[in-house]
C-alpha atoms as a PDB file:
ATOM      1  CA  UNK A   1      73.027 107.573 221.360  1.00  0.00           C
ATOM      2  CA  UNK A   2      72.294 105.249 218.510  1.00  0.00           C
ATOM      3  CA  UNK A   3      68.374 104.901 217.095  1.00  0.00           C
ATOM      4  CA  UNK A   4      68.379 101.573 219.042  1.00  0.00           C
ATOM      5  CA  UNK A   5      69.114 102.683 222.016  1.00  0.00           C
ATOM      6  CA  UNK A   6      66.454 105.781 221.430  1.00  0.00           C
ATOM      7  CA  UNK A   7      64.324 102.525 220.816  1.00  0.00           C
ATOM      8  CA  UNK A   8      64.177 101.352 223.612  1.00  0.00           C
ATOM      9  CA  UNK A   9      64.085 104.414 225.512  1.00  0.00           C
ATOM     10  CA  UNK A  10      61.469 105.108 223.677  1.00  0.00           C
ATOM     11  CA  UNK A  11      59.826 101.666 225.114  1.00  0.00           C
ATOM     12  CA  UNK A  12      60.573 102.078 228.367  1.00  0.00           C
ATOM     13  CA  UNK A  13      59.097 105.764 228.655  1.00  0.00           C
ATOM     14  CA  UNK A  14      55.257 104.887 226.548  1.00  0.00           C
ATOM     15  CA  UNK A  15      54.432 103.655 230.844  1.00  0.00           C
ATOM     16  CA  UNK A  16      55.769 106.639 232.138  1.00  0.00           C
ATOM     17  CA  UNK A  17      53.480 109.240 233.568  1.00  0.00           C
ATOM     18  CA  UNK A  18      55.043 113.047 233.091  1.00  0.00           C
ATOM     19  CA  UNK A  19      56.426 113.894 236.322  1.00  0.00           C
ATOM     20  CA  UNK A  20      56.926 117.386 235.577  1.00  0.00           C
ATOM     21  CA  UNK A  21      54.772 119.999 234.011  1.00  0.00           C
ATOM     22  CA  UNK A  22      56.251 123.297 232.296  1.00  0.00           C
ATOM     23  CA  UNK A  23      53.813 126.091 232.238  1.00  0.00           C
ATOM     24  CA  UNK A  24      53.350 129.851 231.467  1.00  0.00           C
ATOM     25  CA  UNK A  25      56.284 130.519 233.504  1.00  0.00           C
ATOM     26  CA  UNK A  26      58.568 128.545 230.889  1.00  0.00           C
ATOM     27  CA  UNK A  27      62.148 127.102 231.818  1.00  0.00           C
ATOM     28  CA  UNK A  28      63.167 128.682 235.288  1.00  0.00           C
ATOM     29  CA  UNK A  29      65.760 128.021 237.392  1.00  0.00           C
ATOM     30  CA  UNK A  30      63.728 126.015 239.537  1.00  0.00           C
ATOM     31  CA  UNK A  31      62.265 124.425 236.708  1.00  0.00           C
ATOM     32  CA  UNK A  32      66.018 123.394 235.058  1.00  0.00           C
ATOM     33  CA  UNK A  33      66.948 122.386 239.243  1.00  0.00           C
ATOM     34  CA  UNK A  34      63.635 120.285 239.583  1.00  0.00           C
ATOM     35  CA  UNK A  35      64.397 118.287 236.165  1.00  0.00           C
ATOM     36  CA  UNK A  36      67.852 118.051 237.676  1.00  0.00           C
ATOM     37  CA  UNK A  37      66.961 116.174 240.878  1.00  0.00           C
ATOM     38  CA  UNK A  38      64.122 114.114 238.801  1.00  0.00           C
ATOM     39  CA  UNK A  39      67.341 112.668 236.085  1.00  0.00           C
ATOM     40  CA  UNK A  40      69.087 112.069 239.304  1.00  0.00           C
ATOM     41  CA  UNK A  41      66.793 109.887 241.045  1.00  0.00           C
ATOM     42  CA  UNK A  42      64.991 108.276 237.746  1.00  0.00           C
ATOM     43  CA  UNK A  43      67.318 108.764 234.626  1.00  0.00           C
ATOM     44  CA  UNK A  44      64.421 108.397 232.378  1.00  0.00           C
ATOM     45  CA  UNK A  45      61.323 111.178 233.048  1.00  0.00           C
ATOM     46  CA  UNK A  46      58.603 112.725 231.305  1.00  0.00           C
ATOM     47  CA  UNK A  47      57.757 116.057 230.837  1.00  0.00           C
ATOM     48  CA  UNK A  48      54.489 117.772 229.743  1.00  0.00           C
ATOM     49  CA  UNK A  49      53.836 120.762 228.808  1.00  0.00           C
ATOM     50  CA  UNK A  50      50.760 122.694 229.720  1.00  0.00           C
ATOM     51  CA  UNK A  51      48.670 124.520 227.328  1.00  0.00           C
ATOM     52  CA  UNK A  52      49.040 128.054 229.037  1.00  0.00           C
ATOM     53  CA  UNK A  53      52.886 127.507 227.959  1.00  0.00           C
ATOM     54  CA  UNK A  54      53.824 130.572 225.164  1.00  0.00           C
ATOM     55  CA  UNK A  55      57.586 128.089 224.498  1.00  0.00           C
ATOM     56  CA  UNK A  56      57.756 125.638 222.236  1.00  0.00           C
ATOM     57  CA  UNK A  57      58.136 122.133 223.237  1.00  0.00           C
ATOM     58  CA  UNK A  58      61.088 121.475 221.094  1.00  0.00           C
ATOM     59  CA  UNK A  59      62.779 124.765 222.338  1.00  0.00           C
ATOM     60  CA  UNK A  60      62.023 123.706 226.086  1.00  0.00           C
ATOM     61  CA  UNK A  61      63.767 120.290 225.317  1.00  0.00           C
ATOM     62  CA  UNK A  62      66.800 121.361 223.617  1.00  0.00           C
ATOM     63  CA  UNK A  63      67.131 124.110 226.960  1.00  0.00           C
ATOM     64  CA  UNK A  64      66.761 121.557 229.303  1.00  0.00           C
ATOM     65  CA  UNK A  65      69.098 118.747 227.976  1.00  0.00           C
ATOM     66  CA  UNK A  66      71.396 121.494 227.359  1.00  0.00           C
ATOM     67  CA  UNK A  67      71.164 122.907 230.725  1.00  0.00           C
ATOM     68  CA  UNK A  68      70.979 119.334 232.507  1.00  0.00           C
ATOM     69  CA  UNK A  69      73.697 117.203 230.564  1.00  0.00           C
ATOM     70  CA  UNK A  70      70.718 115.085 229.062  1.00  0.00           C
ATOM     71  CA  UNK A  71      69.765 113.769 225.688  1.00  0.00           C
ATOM     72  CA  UNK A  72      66.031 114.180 224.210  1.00  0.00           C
ATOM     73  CA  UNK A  73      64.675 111.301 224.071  1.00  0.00           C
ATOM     74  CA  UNK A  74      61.297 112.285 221.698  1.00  0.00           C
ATOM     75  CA  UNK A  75      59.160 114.983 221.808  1.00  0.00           C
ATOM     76  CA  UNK A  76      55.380 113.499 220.897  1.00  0.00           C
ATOM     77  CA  UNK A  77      53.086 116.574 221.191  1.00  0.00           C
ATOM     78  CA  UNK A  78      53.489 118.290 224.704  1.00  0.00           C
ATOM     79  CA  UNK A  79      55.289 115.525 225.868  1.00  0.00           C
ATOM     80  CA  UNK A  80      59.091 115.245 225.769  1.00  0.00           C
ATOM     81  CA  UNK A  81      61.309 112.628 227.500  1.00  0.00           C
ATOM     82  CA  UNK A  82      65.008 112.840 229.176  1.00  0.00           C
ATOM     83  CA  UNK A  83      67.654 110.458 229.541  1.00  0.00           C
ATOM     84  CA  UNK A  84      70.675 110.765 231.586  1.00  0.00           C
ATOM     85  CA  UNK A  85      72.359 107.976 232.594  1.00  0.00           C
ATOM     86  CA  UNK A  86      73.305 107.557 236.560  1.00  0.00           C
ATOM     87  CA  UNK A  87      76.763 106.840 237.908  1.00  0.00           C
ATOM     88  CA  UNK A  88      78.142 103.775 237.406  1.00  0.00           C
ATOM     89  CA  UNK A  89      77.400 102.254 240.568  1.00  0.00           C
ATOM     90  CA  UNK A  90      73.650 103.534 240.915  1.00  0.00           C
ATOM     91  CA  UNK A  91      72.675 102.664 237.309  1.00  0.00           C
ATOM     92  CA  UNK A  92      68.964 101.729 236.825  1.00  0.00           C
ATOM     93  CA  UNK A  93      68.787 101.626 232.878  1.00  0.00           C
ATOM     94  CA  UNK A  94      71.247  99.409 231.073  1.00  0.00           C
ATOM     95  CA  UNK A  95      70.975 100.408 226.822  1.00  0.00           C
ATOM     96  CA  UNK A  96      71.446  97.984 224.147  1.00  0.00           C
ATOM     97  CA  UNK A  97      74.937  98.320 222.633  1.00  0.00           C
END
């Protein structure tokens, strides 16, 4: 992903509301699965993460990109943004070249 593409990622996300929220219990399977169905159905979601939370945000990022085929978008305190992009046909966010 280039920086201009992160750009405007990064754009698109500042109206977001975090849709998810990670807590004490840290990245669980049904964490990773839930993150899963929310890159399906938005491509673009926010995350927080909640002060009981012993992880570190960057740590919880790299896990779940890892574990979801998705790219970190930033990570701004407790907050971290996703990107995956849809299938071809179902496509919501078109990037910059």
């Amino acid at each position: 992903m280039t920086s201009k593409q992160r750009a405007y990622l990064k754009g698109l996300a500042m109206n977001l509301t975090p849709i998810l929220q990670m807590g004490k219990g840290g990245v669980t399977p049904e964490n990773t699965a839930s993150v899963e169905e929310a890159l399906e159905a938005r491509e673009l979601i926010k995350i927080s993460v909640l002060q009981n939370c012993q992880e570190d945000p960057k740590e919880i990022a790299e896990t779940l990109a890892e574990r979801t085929h998705a790219s970190v978008v930033q990570i701004i305190g407790k907050k971290i943004v996703l990107y995956r992009p849809g299938k071809k046909e179902k496509k919501k966010i078109e990037l910059p070249k």
